[in-house]
N, C-alpha and C. Protein backbone atom coordinates (compact mmCIF):
# COMPACT_ATOMS: atom_id res chain seq x y z
N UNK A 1 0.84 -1.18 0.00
CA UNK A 1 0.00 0.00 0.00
C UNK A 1 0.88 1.24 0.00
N UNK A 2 0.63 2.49 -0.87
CA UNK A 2 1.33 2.98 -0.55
C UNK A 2 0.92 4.50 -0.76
N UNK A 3 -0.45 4.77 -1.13
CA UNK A 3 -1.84 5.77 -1.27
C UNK A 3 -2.68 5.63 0.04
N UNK A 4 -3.31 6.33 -0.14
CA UNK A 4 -4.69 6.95 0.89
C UNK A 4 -5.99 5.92 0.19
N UNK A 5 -6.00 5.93 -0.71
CA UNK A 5 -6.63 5.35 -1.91
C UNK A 5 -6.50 3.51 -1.76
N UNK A 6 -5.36 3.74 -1.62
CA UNK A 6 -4.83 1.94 -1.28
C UNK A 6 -5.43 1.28 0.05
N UNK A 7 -5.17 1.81 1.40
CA UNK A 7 -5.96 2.05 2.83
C UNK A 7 -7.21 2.04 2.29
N UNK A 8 -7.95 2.83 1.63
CA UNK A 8 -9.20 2.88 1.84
C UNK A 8 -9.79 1.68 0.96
N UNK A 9 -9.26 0.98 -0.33
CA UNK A 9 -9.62 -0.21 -0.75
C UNK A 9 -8.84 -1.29 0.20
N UNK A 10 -8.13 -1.13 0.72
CA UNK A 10 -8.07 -2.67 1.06
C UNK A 10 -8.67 -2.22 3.00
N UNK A 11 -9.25 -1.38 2.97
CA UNK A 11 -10.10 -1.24 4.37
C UNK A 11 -10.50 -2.78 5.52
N UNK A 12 -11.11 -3.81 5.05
CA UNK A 12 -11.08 -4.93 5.52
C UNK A 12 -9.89 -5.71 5.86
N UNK A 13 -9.17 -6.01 5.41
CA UNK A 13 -7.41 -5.83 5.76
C UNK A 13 -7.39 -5.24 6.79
N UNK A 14 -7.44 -3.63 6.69
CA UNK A 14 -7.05 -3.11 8.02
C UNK A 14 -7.39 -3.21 9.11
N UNK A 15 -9.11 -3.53 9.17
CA UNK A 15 -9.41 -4.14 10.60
C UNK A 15 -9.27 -5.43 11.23
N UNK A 16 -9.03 -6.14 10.46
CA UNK A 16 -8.42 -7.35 10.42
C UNK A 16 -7.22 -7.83 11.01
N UNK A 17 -6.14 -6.28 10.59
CA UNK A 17 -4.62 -6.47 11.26
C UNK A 17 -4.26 -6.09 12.06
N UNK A 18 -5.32 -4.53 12.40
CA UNK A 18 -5.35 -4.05 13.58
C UNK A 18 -6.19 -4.10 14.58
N UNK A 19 -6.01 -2.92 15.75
CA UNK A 19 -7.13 -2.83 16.90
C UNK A 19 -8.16 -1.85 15.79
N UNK A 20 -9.42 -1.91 16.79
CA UNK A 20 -10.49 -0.91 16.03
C UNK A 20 -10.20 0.74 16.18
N UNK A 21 -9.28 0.68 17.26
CA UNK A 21 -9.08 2.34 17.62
C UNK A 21 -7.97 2.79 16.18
N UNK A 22 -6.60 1.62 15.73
CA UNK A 22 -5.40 2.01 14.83
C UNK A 22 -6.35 2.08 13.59
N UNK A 23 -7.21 0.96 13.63
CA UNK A 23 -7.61 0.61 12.09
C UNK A 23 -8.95 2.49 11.37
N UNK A 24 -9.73 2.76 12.36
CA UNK A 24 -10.14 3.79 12.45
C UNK A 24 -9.36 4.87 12.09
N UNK A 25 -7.65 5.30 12.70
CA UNK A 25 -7.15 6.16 12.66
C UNK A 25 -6.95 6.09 11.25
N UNK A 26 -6.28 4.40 10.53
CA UNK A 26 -6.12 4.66 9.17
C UNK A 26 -7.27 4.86 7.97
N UNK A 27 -8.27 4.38 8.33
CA UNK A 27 -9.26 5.19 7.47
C UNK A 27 -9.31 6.94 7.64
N UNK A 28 -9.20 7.26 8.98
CA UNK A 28 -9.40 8.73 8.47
C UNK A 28 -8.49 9.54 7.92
N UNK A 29 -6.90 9.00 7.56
CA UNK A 29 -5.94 9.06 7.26
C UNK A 29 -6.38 9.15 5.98
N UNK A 30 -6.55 7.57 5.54
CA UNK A 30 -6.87 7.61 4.14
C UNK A 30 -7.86 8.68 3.56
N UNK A 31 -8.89 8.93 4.32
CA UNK A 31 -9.95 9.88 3.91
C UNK A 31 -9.43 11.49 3.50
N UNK A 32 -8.25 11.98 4.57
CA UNK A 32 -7.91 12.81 4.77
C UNK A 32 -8.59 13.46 5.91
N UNK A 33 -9.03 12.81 6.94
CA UNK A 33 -9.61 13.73 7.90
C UNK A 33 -8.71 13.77 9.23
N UNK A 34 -8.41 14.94 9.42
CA UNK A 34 -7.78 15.05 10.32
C UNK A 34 -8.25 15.71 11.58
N UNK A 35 -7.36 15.87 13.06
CA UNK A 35 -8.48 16.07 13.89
C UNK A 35 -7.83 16.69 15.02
N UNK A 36 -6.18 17.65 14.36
CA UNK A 36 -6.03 18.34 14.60
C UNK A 36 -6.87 19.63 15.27
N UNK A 37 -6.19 20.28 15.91
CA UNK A 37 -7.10 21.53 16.20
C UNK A 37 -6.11 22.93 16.28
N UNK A 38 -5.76 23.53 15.61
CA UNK A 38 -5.22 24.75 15.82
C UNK A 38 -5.79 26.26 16.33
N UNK A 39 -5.41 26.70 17.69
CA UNK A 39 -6.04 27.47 18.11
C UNK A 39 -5.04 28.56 18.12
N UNK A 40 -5.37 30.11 17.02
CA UNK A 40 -4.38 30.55 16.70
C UNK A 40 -4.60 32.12 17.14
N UNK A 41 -5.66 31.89 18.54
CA UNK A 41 -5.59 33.18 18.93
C UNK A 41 -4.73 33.90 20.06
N UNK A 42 -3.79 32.91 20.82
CA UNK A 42 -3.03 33.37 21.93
C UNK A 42 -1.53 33.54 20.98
N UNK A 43 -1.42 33.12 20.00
CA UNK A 43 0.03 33.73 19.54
C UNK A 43 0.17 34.40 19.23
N UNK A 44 0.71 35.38 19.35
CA UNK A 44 1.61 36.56 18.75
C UNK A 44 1.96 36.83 17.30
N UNK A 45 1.89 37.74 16.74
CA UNK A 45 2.37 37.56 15.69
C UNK A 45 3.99 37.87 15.37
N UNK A 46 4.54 37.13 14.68
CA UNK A 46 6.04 37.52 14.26
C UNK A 46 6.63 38.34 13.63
N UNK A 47 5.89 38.74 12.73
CA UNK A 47 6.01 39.58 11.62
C UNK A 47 5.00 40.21 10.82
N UNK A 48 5.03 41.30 9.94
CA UNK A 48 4.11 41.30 9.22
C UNK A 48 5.03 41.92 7.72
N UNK A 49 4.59 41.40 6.28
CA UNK A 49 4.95 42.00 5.41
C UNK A 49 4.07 42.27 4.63
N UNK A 50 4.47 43.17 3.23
CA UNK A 50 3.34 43.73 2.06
C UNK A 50 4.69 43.38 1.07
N UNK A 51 3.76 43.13 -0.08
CA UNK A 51 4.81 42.94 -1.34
C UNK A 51 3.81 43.01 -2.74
N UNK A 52 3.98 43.82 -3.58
CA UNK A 52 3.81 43.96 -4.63
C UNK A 52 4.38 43.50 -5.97
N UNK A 53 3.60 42.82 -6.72
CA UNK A 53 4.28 42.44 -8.27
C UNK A 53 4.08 42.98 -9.26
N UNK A 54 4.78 43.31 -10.02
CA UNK A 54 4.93 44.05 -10.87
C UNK A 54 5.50 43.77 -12.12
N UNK A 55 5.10 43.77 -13.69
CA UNK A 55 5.65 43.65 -14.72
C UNK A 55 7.12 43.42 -14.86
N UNK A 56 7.97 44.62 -15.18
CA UNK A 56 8.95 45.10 -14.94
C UNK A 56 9.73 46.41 -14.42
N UNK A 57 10.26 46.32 -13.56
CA UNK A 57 10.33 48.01 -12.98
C UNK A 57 11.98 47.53 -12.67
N UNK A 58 12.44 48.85 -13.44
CA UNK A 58 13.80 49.10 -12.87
C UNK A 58 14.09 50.69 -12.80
N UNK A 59 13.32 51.72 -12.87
CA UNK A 59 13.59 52.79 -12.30
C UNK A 59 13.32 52.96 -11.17
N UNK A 60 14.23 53.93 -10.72
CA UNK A 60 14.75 53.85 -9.01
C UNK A 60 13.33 54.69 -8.27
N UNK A 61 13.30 55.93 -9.11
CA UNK A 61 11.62 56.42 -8.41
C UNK A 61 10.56 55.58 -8.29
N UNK A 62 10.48 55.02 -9.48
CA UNK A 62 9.19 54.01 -9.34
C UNK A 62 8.89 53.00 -8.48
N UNK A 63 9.98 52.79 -8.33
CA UNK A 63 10.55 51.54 -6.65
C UNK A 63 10.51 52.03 -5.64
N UNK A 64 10.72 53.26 -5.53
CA UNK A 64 10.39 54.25 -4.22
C UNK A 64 9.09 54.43 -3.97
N UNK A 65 8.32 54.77 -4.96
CA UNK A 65 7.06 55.16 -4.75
C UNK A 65 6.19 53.86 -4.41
N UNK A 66 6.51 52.63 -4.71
CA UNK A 66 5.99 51.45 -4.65
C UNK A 66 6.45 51.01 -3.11
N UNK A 67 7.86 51.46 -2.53
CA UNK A 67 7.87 51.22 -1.31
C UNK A 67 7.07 52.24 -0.37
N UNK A 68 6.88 53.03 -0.75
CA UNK A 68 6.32 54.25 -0.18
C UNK A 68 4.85 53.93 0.22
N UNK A 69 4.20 53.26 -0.58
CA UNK A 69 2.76 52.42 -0.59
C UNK A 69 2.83 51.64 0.40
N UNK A 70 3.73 50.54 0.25
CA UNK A 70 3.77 49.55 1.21
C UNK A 70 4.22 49.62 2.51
N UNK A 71 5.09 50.81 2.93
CA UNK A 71 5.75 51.24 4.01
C UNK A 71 4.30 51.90 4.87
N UNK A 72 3.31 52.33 4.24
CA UNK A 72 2.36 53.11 4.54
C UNK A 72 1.36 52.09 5.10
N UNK A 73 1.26 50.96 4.06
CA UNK A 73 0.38 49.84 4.60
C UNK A 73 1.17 49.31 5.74
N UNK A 74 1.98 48.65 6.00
CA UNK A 74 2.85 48.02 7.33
C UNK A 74 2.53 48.95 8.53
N UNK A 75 3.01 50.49 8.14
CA UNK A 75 2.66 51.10 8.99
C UNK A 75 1.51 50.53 10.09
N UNK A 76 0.33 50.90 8.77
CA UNK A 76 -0.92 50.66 9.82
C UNK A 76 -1.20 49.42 10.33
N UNK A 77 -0.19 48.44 9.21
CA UNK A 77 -0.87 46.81 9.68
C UNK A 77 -0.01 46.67 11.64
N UNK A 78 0.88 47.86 11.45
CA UNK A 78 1.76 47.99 13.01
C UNK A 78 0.86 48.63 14.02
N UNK A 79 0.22 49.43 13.96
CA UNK A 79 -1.05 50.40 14.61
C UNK A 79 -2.02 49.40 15.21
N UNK A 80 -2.83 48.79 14.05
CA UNK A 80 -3.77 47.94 13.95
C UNK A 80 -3.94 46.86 15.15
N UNK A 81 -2.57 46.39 14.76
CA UNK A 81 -1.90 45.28 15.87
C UNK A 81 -1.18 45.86 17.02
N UNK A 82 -0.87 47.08 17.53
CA UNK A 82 -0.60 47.88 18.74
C UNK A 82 0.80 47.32 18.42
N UNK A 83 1.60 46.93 17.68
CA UNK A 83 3.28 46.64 17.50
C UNK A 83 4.15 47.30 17.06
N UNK A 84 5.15 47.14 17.49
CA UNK A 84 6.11 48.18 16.52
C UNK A 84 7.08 46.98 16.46
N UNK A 85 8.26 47.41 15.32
CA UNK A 85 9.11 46.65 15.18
C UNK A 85 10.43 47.19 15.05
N UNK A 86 11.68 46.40 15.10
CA UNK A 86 13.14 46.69 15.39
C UNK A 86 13.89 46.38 14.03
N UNK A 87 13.14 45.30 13.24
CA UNK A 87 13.73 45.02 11.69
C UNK A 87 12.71 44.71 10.68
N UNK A 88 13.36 45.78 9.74
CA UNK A 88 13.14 46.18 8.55
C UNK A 88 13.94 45.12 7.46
N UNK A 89 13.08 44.35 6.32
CA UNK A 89 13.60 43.84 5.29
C UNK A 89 13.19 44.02 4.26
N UNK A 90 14.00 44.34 3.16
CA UNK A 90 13.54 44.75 1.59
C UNK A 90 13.50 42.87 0.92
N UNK A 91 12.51 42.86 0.10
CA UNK A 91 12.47 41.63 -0.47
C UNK A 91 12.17 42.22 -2.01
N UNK A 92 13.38 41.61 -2.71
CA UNK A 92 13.10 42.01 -4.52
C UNK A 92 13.52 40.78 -4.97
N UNK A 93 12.17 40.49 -5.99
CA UNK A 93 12.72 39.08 -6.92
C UNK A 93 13.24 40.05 -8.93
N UNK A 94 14.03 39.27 -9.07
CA UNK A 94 14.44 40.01 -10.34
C UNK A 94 14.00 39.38 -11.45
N UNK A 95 13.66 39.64 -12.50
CA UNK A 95 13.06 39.34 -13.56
C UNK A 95 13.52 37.87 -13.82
N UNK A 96 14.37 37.41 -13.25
CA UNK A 96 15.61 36.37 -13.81
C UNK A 96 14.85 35.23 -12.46
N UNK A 97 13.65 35.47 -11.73
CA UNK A 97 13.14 35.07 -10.57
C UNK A 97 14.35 34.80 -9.45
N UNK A 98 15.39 35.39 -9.12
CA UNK A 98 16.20 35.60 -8.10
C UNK A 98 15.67 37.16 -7.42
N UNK A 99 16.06 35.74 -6.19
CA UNK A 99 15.12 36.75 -4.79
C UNK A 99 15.95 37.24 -4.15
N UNK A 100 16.25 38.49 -3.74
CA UNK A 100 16.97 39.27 -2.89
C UNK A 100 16.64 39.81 -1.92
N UNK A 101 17.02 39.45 -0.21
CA UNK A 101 16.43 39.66 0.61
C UNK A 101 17.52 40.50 1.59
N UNK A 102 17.50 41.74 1.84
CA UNK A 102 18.74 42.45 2.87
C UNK A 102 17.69 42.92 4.09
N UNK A 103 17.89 42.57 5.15
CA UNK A 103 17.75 43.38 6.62
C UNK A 103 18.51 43.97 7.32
N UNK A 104 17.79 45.07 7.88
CA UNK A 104 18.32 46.19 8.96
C UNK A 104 17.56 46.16 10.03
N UNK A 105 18.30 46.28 11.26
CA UNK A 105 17.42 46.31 12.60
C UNK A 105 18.02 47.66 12.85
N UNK A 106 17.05 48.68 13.58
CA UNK A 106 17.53 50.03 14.18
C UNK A 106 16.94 49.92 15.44
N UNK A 107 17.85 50.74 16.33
CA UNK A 107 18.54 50.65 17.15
C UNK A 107 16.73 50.90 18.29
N UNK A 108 15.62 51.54 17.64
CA UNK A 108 14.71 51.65 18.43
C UNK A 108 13.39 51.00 17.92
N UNK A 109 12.28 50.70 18.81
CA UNK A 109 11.24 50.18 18.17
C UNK A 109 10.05 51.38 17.43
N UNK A 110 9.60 51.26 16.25
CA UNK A 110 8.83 52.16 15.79
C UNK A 110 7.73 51.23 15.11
N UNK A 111 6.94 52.26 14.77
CA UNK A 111 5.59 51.69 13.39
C UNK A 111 5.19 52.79 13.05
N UNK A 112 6.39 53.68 12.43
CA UNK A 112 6.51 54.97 11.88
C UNK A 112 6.59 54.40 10.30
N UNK A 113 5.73 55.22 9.63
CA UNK A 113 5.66 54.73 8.00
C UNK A 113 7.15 55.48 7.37
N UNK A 114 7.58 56.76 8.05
CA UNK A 114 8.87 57.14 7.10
C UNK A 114 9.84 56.52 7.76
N UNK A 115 9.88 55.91 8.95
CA UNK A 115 11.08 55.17 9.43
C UNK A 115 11.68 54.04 8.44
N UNK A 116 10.12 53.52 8.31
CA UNK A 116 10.49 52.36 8.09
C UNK A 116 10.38 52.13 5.73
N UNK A 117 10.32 53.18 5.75
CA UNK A 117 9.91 54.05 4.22
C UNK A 117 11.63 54.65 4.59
N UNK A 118 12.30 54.87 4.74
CA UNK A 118 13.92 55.38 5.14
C UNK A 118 14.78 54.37 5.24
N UNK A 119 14.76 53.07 5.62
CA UNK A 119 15.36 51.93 5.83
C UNK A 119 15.44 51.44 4.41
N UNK A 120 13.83 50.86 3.96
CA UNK A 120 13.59 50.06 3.09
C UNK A 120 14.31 50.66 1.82
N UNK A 121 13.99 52.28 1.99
CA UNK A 121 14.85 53.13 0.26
C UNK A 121 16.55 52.61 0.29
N UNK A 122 16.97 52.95 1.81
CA UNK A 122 18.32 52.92 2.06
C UNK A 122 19.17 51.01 1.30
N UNK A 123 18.21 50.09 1.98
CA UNK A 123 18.07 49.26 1.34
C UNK A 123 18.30 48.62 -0.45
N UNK A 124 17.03 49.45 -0.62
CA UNK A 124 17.19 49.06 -2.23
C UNK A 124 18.24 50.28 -2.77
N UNK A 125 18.76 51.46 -2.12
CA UNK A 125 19.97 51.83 -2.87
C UNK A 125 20.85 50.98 -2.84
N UNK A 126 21.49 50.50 -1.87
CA UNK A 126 22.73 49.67 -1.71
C UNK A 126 22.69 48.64 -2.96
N UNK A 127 21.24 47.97 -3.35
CA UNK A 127 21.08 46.82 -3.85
C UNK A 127 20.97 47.13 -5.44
N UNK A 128 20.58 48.50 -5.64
CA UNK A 128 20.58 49.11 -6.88
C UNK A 128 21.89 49.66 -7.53
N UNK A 129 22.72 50.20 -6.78
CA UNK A 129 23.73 50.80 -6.87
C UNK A 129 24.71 49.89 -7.00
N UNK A 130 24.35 48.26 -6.88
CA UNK A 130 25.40 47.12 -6.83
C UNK A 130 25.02 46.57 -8.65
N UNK A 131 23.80 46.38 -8.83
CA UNK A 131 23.63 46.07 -10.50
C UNK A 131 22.50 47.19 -10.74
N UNK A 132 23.00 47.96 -11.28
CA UNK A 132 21.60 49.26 -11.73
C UNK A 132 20.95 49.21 -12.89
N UNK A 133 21.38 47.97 -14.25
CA UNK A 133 20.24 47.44 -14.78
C UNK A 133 19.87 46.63 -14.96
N UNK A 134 19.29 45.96 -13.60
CA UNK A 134 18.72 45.07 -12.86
C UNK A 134 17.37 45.47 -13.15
N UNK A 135 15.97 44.52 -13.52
CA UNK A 135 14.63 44.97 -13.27
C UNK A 135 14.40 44.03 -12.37
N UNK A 136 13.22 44.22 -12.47
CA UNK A 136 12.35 43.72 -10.79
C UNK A 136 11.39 43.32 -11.16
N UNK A 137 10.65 41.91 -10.57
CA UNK A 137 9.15 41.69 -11.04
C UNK A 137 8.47 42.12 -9.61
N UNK A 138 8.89 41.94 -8.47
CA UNK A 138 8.24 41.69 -7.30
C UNK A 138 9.06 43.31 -6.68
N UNK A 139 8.53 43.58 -5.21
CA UNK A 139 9.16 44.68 -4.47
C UNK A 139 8.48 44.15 -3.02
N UNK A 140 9.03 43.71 -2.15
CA UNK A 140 8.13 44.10 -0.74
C UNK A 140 9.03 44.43 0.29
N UNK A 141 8.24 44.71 1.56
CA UNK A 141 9.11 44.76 2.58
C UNK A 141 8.49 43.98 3.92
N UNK A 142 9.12 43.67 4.40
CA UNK A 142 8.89 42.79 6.11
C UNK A 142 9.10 43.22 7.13
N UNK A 143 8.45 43.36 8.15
CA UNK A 143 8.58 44.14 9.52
C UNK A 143 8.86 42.97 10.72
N UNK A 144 9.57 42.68 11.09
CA UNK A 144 9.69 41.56 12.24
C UNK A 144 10.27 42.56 13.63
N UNK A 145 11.36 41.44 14.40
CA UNK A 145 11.44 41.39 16.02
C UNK A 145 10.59 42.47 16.10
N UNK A 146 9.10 41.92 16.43
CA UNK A 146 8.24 42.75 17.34
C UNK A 146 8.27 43.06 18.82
N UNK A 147 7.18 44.07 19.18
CA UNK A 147 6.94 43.92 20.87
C UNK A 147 5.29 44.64 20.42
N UNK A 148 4.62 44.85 21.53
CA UNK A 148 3.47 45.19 22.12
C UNK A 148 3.73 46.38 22.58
């Protein structure tokens, strides 16, 4: 046997070889029912990011203004959630689908949209200024080490 599909035809077999409690578990296996329970309201969240895709973009304003959007959304998704955060990450995939990911942590906690709109630019200069005709399909940024 070596399907879900297989378990569930040769079902008589299974109670046969097993107890009624194992043989049960493998039917709902086979079925796909599971009976898990995830309760996902006492955790915390880790992070939050925004990321935009895009055709092709390799001018440097246009990437600004696109972080500028998303720095604005994080912002509030930081408000929203009463968090601020300590690191800032730029995420760019390049037309060539290579993903480029650089982080900065500063030195205080914020959920300031130009803080974190100041990092992310600082960011994609370094990364622009290393291949500058480089395009971009994707642009986002990530907000992690939170607090409350």
């Amino acid at each position: 046997m070596h399907t879900g599909k297989d378990i569930f035809n040769e079902r008589s077999t299974i109670f046969s070889l097993f107890s009624e409690h194992n043989a049960f578990y493998y039917m709902r296996l086979s079925l796909g029912i599971g009976s898990s329970i995830l309760d996902n309201d006492e955790t915390a969240q880790k992070s939050h990011s925004r990321e935009r895709t895009v055709g092709e973009l390799s001018q440097l304003d246009n990437m600004c203004s696109l972080l500028k959007n998303i720095s604005h959304r994080l912002s509030q998704d930081l408000k929203v959630h009463q968090q601020q955060c300590r690191t800032i990450t730029l995420k760019l995939k390049k037309t060539t689908f290579e993903i480029f990911l650089k982080s900065k942590s500063i030195n205080k906690f914020t959920d300031d949209e130009e803080t974190i709109l100041k990092v992310a630019k600082e960011l994609l200069s370094q990364e622009v200024a290393k291949s500058p005709t480089t395009s971009y399909r994707l642009i986002g940024i990530k907000v992690s080490n939170l607090k409350e």
